[in-house]
PDB file of N, CA and C in Angstrom:
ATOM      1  N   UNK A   1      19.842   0.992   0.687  1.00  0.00           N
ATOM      2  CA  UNK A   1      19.910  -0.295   0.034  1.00  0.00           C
ATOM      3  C   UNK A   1      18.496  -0.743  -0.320  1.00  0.00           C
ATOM      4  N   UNK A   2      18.277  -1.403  -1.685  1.00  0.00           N
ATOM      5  CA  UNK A   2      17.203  -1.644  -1.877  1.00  0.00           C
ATOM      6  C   UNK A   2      16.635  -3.030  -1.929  1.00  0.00           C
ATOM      7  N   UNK A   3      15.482  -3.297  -0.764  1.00  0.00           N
ATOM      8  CA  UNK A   3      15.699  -4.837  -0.457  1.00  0.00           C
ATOM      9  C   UNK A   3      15.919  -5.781  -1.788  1.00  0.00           C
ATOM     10  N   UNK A   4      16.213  -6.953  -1.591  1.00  0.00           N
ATOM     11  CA  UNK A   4      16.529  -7.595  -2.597  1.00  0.00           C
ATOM     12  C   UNK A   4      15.306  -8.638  -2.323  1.00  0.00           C
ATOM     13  N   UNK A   5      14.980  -9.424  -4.073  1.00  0.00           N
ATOM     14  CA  UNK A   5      13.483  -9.523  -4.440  1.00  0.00           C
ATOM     15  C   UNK A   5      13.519 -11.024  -3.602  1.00  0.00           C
ATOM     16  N   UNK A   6      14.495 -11.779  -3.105  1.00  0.00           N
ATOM     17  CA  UNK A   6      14.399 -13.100  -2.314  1.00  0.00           C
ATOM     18  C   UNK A   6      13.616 -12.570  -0.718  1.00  0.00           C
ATOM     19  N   UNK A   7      14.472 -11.540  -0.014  1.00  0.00           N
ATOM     20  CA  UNK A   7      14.157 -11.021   0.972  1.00  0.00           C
ATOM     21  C   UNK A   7      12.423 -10.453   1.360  1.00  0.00           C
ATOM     22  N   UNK A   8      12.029  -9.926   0.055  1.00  0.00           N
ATOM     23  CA  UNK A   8      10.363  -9.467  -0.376  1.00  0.00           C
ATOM     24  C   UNK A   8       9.773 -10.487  -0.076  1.00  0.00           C
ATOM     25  N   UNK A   9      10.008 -11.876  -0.769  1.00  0.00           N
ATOM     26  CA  UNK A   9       9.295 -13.008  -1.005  1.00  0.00           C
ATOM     27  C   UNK A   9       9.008 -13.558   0.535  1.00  0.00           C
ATOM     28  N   UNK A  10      10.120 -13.804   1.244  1.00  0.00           N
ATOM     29  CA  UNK A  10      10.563 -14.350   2.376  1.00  0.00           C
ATOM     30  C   UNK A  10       9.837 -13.426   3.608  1.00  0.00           C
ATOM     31  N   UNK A  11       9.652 -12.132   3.728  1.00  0.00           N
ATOM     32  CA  UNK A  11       9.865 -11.520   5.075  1.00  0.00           C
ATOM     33  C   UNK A  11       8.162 -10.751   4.895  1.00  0.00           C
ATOM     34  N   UNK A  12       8.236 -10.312   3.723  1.00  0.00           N
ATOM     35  CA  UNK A  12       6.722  -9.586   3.546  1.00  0.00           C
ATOM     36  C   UNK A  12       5.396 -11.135   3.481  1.00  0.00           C
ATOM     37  N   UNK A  13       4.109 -10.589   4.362  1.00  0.00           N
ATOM     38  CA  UNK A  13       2.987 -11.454   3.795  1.00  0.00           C
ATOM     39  C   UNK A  13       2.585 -11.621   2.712  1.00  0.00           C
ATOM     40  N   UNK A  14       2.509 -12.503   2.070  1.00  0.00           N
ATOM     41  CA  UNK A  14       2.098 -12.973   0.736  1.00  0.00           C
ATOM     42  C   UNK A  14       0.626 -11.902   0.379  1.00  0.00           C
ATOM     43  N   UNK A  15      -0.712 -11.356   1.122  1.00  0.00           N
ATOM     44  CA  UNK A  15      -1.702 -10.332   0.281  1.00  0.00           C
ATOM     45  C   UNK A  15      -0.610  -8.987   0.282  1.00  0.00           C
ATOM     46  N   UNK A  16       0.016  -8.449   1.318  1.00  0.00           N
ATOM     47  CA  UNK A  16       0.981  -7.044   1.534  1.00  0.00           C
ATOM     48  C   UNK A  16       1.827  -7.294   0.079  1.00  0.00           C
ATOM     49  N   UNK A  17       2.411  -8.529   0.042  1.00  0.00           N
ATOM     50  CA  UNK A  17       2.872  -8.468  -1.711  1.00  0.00           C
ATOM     51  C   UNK A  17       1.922  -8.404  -2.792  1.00  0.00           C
ATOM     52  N   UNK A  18       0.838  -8.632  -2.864  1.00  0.00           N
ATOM     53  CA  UNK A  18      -0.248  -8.676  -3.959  1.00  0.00           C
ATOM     54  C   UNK A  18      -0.536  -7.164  -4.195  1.00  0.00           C
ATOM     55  N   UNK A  19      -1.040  -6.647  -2.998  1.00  0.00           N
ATOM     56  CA  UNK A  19      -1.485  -4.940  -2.725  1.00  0.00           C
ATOM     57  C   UNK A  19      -0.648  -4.451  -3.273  1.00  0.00           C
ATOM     58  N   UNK A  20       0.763  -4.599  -2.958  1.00  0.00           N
ATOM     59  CA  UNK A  20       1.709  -3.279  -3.523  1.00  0.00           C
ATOM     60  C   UNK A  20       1.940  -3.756  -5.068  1.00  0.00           C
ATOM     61  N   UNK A  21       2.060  -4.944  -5.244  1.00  0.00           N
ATOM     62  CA  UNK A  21       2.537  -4.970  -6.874  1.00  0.00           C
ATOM     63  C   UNK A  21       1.216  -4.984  -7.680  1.00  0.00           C
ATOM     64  N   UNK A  22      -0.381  -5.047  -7.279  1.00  0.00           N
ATOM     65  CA  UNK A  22      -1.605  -4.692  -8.017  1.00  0.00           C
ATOM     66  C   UNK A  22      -1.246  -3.281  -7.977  1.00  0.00           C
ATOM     67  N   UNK A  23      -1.246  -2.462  -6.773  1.00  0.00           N
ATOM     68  CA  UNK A  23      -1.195  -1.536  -6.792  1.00  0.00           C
ATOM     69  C   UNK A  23       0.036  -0.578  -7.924  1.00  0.00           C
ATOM     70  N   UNK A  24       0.521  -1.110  -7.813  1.00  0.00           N
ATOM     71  CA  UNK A  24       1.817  -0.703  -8.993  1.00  0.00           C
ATOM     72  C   UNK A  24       1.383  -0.890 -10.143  1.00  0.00           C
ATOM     73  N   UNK A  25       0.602  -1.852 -10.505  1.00  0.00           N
ATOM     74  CA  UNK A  25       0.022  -1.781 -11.989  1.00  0.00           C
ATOM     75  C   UNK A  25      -1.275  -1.422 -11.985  1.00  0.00           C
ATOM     76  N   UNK A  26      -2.141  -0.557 -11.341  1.00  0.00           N
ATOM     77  CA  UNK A  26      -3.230  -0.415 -11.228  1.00  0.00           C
ATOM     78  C   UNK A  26      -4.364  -1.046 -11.486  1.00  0.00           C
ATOM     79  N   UNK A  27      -3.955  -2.275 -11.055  1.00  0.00           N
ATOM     80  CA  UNK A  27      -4.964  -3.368 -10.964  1.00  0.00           C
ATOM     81  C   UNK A  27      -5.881  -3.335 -10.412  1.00  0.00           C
ATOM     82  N   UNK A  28      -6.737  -2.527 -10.105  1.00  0.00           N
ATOM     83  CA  UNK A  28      -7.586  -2.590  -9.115  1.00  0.00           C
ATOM     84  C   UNK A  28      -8.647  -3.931  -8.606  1.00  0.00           C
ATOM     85  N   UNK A  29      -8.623  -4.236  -9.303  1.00  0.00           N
ATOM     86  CA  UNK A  29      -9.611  -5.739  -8.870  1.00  0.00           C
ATOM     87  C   UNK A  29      -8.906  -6.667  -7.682  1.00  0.00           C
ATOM     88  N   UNK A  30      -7.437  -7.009  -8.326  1.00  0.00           N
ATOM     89  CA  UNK A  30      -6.724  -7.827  -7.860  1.00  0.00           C
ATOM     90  C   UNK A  30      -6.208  -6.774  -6.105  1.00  0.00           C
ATOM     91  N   UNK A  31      -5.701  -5.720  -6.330  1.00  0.00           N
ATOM     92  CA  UNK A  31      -5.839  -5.017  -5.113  1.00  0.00           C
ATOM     93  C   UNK A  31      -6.971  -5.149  -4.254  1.00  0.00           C
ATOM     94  N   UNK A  32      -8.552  -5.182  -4.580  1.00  0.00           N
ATOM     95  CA  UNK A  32      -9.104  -4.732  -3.920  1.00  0.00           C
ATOM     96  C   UNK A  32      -8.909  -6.170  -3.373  1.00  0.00           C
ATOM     97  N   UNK A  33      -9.505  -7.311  -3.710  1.00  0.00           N
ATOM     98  CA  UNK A  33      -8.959  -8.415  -3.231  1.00  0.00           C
ATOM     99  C   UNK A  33      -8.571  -9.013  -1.851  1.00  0.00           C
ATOM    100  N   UNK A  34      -7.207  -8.011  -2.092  1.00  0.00           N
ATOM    101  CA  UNK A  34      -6.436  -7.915  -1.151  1.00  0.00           C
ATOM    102  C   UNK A  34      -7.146  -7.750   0.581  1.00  0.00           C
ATOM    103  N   UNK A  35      -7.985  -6.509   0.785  1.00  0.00           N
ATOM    104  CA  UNK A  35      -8.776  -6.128   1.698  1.00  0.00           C
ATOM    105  C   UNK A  35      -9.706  -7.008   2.139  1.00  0.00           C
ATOM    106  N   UNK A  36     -10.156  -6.915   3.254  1.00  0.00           N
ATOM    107  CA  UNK A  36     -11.343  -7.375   4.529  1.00  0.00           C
ATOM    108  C   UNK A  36     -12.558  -6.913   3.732  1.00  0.00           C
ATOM    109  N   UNK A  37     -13.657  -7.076   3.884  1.00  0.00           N
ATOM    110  CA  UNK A  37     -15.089  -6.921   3.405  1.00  0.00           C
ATOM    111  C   UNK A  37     -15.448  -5.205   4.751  1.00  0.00           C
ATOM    112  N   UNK A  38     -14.607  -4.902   6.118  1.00  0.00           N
ATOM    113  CA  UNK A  38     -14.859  -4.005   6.637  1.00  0.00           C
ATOM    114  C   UNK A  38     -13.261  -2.832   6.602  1.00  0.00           C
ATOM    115  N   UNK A  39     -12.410  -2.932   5.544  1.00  0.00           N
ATOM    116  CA  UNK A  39     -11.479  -2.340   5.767  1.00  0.00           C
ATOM    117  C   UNK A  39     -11.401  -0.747   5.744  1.00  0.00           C
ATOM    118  N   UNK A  40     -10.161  -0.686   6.175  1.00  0.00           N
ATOM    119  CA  UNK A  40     -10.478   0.841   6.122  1.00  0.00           C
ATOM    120  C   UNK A  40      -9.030   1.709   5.942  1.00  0.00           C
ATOM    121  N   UNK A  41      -9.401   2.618   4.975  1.00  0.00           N
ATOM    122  CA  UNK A  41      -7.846   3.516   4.553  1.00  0.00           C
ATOM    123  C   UNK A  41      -7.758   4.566   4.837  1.00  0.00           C
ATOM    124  N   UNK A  42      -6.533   5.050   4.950  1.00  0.00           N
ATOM    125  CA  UNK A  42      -6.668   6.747   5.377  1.00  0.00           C
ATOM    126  C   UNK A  42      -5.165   7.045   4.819  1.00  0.00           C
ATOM    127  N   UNK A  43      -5.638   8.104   4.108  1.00  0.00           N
ATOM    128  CA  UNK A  43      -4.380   8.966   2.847  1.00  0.00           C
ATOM    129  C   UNK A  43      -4.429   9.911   2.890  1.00  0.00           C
ATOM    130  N   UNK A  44      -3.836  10.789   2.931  1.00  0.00           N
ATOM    131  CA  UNK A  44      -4.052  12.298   2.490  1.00  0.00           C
ATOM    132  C   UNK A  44      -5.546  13.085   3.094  1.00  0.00           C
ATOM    133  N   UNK A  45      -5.270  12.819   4.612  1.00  0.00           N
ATOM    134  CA  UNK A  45      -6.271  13.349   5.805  1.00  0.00           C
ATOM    135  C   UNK A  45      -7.422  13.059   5.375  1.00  0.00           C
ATOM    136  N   UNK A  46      -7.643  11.570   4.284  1.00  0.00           N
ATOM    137  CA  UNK A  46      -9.128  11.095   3.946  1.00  0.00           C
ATOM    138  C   UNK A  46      -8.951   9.386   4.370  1.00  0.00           C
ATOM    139  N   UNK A  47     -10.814   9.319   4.953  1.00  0.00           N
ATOM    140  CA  UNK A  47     -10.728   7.729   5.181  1.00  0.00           C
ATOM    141  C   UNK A  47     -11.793   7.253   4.783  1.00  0.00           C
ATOM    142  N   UNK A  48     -11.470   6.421   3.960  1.00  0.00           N
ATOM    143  CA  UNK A  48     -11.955   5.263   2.982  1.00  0.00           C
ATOM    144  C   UNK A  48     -12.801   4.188   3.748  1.00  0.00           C
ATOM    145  N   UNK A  49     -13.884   3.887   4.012  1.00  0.00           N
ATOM    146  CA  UNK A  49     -14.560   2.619   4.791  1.00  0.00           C
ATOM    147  C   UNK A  49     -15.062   1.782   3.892  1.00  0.00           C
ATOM    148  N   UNK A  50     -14.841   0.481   4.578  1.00  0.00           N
ATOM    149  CA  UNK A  50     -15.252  -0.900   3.662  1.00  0.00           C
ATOM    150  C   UNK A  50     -15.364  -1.132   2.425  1.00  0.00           C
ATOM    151  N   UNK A  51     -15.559  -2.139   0.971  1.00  0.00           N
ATOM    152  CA  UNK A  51     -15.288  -2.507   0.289  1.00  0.00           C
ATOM    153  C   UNK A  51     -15.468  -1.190  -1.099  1.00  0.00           C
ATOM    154  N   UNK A  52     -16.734  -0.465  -0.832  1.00  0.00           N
ATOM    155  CA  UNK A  52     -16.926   0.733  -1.443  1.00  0.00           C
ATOM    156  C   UNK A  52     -15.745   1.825  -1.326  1.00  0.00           C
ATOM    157  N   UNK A  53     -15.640   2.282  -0.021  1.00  0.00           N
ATOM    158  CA  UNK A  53     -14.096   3.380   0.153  1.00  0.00           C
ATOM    159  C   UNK A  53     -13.008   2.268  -0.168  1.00  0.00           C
ATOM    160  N   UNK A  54     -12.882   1.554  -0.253  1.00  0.00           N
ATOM    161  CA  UNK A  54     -11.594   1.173  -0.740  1.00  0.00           C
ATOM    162  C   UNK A  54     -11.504   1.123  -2.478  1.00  0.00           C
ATOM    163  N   UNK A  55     -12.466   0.659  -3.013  1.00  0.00           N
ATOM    164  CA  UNK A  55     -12.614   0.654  -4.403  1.00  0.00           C
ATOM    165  C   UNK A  55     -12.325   1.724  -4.831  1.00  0.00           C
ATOM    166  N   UNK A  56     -13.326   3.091  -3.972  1.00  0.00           N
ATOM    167  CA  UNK A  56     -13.001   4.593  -4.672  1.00  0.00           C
ATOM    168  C   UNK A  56     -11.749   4.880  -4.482  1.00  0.00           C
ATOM    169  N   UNK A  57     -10.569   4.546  -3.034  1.00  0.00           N
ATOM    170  CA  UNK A  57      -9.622   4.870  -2.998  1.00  0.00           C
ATOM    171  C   UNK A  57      -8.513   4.302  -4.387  1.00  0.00           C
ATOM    172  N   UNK A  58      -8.869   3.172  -4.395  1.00  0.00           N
ATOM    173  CA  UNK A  58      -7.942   2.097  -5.528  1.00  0.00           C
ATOM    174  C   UNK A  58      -8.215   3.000  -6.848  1.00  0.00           C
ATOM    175  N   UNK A  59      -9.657   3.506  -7.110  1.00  0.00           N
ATOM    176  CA  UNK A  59      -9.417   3.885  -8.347  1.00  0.00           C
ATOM    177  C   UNK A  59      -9.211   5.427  -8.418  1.00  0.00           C
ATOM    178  N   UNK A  60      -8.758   5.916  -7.640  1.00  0.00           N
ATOM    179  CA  UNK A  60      -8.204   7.430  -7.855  1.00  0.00           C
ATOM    180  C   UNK A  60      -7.173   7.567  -7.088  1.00  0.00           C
ATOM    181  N   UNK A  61      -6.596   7.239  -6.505  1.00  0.00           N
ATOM    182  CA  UNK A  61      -5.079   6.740  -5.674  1.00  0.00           C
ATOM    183  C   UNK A  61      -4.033   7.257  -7.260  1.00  0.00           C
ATOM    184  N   UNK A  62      -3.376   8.311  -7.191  1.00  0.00           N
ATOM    185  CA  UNK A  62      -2.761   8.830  -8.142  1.00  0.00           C
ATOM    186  C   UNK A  62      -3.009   8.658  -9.697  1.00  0.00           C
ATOM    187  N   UNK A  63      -4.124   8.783 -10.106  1.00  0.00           N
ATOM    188  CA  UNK A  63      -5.172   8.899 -11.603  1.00  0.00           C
ATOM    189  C   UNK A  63      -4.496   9.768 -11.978  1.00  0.00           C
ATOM    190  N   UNK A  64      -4.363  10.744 -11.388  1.00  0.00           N
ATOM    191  CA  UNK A  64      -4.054  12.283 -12.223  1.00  0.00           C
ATOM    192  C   UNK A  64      -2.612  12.047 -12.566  1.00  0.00           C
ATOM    193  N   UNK A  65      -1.633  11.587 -11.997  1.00  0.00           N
ATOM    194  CA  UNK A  65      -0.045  11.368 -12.114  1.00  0.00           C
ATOM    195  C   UNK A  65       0.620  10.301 -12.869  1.00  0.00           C
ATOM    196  N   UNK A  66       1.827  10.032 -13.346  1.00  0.00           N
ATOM    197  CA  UNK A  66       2.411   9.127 -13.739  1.00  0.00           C
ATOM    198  C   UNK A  66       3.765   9.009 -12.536  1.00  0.00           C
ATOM    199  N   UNK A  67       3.924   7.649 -12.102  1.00  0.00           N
ATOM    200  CA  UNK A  67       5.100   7.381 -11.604  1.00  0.00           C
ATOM    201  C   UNK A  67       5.248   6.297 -11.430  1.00  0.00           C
ATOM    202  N   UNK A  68       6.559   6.128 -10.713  1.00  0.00           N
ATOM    203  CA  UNK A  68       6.790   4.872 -10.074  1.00  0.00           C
ATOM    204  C   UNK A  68       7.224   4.729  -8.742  1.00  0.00           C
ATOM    205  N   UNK A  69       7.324   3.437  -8.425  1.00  0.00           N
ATOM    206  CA  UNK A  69       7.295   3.199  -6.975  1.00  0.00           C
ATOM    207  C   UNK A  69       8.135   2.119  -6.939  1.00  0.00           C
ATOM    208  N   UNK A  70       9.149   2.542  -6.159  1.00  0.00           N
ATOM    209  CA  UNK A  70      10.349   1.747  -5.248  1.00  0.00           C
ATOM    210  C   UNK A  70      10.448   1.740  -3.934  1.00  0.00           C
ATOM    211  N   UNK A  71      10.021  -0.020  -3.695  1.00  0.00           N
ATOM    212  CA  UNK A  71      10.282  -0.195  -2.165  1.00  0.00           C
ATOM    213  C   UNK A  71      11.969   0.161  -1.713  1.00  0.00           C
ATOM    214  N   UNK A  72      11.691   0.829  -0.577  1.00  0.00           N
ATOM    215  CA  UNK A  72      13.303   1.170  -0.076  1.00  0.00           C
ATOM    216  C   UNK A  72      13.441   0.249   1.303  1.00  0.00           C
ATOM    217  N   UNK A  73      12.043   0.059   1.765  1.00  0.00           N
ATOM    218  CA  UNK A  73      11.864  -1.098   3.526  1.00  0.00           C
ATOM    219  C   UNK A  73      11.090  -1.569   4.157  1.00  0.00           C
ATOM    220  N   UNK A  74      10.865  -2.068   5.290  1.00  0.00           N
ATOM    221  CA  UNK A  74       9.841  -2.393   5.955  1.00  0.00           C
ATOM    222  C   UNK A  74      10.854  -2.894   7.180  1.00  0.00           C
ATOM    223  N   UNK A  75       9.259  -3.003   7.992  1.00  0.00           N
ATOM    224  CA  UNK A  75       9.510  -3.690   9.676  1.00  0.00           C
ATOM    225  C   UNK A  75       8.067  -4.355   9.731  1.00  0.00           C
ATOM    226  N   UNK A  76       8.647  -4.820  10.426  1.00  0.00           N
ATOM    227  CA  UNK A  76       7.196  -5.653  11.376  1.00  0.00           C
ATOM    228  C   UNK A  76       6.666  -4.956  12.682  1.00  0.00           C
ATOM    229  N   UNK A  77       5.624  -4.799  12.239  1.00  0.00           N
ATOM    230  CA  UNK A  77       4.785  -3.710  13.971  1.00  0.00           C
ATOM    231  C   UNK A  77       4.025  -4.665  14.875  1.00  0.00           C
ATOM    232  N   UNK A  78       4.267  -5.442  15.606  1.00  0.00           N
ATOM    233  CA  UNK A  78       3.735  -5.803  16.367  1.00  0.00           C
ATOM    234  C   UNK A  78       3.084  -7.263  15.997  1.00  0.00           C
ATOM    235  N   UNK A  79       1.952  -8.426  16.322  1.00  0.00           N
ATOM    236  CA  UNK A  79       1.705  -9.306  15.912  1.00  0.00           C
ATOM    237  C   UNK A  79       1.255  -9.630  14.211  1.00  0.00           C
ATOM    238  N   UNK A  80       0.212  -8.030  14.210  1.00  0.00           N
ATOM    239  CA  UNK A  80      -0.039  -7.792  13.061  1.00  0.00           C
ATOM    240  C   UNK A  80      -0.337  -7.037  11.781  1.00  0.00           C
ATOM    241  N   UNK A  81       0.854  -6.382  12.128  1.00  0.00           N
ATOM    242  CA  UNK A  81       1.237  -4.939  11.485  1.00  0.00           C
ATOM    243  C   UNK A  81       2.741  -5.000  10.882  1.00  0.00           C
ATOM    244  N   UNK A  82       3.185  -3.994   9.659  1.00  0.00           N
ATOM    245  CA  UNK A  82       3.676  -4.277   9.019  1.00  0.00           C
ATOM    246  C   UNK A  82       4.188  -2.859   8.554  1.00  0.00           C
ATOM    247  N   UNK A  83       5.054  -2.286   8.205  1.00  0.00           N
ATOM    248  CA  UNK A  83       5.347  -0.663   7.742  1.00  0.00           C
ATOM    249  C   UNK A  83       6.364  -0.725   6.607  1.00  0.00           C
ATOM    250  N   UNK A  84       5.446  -0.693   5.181  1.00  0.00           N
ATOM    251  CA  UNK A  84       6.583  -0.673   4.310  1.00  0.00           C
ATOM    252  C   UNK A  84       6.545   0.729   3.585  1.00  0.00           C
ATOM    253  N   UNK A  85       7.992   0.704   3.429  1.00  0.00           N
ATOM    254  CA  UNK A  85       8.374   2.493   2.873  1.00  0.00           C
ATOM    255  C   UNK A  85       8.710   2.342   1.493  1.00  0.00           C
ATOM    256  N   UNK A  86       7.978   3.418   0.599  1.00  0.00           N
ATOM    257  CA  UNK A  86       8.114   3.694  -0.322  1.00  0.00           C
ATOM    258  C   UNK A  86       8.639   4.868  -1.008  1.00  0.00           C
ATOM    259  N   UNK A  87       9.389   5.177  -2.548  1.00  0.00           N
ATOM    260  CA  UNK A  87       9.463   6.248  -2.514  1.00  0.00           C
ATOM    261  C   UNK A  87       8.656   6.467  -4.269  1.00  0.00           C
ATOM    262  N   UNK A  88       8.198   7.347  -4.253  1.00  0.00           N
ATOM    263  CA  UNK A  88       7.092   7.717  -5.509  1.00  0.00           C
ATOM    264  C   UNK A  88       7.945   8.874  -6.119  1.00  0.00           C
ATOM    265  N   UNK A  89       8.595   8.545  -7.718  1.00  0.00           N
ATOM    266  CA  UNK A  89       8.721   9.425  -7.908  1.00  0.00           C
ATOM    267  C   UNK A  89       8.197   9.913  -9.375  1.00  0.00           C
ATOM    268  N   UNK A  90       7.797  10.714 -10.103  1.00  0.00           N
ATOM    269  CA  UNK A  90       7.152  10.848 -10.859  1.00  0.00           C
ATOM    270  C   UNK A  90       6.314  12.222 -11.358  1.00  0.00           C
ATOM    271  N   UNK A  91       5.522  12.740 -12.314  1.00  0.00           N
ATOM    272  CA  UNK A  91       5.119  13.947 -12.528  1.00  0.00           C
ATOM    273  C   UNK A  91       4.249  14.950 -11.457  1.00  0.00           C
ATOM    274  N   UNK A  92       4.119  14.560 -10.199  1.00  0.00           N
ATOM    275  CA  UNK A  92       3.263  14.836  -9.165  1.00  0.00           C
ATOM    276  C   UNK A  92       4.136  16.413  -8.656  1.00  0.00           C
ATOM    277  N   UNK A  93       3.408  17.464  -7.953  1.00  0.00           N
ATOM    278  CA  UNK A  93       3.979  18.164  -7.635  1.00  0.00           C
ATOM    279  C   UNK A  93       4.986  17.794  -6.321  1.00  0.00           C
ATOM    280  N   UNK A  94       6.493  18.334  -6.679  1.00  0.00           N
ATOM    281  CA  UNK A  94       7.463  17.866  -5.697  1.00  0.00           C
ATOM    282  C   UNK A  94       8.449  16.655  -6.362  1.00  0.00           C
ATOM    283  N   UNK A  95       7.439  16.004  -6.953  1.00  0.00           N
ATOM    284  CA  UNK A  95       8.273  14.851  -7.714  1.00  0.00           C
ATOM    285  C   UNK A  95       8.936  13.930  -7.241  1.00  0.00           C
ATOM    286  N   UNK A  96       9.172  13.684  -6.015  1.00  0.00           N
ATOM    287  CA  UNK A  96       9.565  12.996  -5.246  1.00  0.00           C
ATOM    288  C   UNK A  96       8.777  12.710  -3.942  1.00  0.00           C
ATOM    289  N   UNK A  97       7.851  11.311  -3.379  1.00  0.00           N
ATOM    290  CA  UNK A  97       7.488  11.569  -2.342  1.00  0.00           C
ATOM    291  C   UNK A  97       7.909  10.104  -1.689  1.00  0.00           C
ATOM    292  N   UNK A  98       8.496  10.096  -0.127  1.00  0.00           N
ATOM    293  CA  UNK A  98       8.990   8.958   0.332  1.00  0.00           C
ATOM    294  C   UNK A  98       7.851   8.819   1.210  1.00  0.00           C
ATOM    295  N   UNK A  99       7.025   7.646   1.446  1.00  0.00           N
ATOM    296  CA  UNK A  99       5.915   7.180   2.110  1.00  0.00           C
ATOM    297  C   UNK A  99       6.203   6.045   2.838  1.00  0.00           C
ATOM    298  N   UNK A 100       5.186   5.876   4.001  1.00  0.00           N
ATOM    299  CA  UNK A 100       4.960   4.714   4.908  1.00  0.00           C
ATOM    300  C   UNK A 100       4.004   4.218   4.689  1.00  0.00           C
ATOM    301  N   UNK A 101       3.875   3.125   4.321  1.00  0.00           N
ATOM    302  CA  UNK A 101       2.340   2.083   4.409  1.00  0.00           C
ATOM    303  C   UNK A 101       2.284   1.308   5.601  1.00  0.00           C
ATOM    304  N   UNK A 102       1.198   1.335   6.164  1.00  0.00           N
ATOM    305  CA  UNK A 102       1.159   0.825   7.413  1.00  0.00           C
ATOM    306  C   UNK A 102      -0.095  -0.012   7.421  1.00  0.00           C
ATOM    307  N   UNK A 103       0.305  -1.081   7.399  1.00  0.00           N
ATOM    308  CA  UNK A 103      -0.594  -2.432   7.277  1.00  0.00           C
ATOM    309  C   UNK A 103      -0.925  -3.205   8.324  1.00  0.00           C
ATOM    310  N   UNK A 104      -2.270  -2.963   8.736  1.00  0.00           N
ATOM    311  CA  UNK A 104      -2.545  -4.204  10.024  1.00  0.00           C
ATOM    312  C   UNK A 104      -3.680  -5.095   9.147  1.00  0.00           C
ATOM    313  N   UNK A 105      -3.211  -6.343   9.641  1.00  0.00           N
ATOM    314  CA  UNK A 105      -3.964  -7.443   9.020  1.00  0.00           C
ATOM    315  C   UNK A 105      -4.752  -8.131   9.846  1.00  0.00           C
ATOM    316  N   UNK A 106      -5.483  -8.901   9.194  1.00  0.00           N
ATOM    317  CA  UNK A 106      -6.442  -9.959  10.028  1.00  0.00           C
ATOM    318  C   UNK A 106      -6.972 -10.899   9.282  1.00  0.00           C
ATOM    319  N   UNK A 107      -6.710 -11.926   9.648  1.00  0.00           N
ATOM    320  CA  UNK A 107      -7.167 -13.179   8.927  1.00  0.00           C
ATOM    321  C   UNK A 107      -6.843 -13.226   7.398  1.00  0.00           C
ATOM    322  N   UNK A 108      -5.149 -13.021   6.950  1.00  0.00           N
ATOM    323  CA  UNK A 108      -4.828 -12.775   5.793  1.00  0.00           C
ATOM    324  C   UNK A 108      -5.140 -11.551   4.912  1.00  0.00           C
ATOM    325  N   UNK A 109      -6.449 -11.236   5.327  1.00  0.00           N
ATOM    326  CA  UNK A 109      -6.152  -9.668   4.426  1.00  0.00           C
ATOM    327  C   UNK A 109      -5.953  -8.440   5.120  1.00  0.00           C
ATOM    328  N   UNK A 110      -6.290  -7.619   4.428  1.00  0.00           N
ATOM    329  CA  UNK A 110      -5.182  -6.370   5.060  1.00  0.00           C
ATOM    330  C   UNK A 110      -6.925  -5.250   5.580  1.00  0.00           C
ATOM    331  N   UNK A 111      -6.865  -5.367   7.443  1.00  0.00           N
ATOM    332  CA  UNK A 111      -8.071  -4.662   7.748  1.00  0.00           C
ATOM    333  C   UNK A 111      -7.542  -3.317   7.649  1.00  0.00           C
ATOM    334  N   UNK A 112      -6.229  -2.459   7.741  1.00  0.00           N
ATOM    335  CA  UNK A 112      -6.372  -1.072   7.914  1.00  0.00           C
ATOM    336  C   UNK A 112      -5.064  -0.987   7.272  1.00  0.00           C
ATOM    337  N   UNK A 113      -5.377   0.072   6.417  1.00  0.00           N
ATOM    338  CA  UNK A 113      -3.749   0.729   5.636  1.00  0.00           C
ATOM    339  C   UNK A 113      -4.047   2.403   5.900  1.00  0.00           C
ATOM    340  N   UNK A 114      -2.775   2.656   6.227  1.00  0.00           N
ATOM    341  CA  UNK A 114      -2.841   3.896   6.444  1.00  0.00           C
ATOM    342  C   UNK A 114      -1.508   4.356   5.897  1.00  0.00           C
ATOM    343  N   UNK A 115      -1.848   5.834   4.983  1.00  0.00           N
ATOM    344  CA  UNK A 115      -0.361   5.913   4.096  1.00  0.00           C
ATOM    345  C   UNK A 115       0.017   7.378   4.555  1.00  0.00           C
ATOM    346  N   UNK A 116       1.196   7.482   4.760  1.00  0.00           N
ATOM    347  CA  UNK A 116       1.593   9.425   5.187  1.00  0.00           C
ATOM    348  C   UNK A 116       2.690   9.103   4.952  1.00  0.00           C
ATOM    349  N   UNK A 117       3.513  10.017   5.232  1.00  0.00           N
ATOM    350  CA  UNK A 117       4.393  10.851   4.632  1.00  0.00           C
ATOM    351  C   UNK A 117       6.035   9.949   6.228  1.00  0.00           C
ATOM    352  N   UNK A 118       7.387   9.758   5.783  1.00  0.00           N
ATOM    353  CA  UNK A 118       8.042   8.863   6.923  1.00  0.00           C
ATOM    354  C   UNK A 118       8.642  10.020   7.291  1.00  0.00           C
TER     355      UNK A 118
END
């Protein structure tokens, strides 16, 4: 079932909604935004530190591919953590990839995202 867009509004943090829908249009400005001045990412056994690794991540974070991205869920991890699942599907090899974003926050923006495979 695919959450419905009242439920998004309501249950997800208002930057965790900014990130994924900049991120969907490759906004990068408005994404980076999103992040702590010390954040830090880790994708594809690489990690991104503070406002510089996140920029490089934002702007090559699937460059080479065309797709799209449908939220399928989320939970809440703890006081301040957050795990929303995605599924990417699009010209990438495999063509299909279902992902976890895993968001811990602090003080409204998002200090650590970490994305792999659910």
């Amino acid at each position: 079932m695919t959450p419905s867009t009242e439920s998004i509004q309501t249950e997800l943090p208002e930057v965790v909604r900014r990130y994924l829908a900049a991120h969907a249009e490759r906004d990068v400005d408005t994404a980076l935004a999103a992040f702590g001045p010390d954040a830090v990412i880790v994708d594809d056994r690489r990690t991104y530190r503070g406002a510089t690794g996140v920029l490089d991540f934002l702007q090559r974070a699937g460059a080479d591919f065309m797709y799209t991205t449908t939220l399928t869920g989320w939970e809440r991890e703890g006081e301040r953590g957050w795990i929303v699942r995605n599924r990417l599907e699009g010209d990438f090899p495999g063509g299909v990839a279902d992902l976890a974003y895993r968001f811990t926050l602090d003080a409204d923006l998002i200090a650590v995202l970490e994305i792999g495979a659910v």
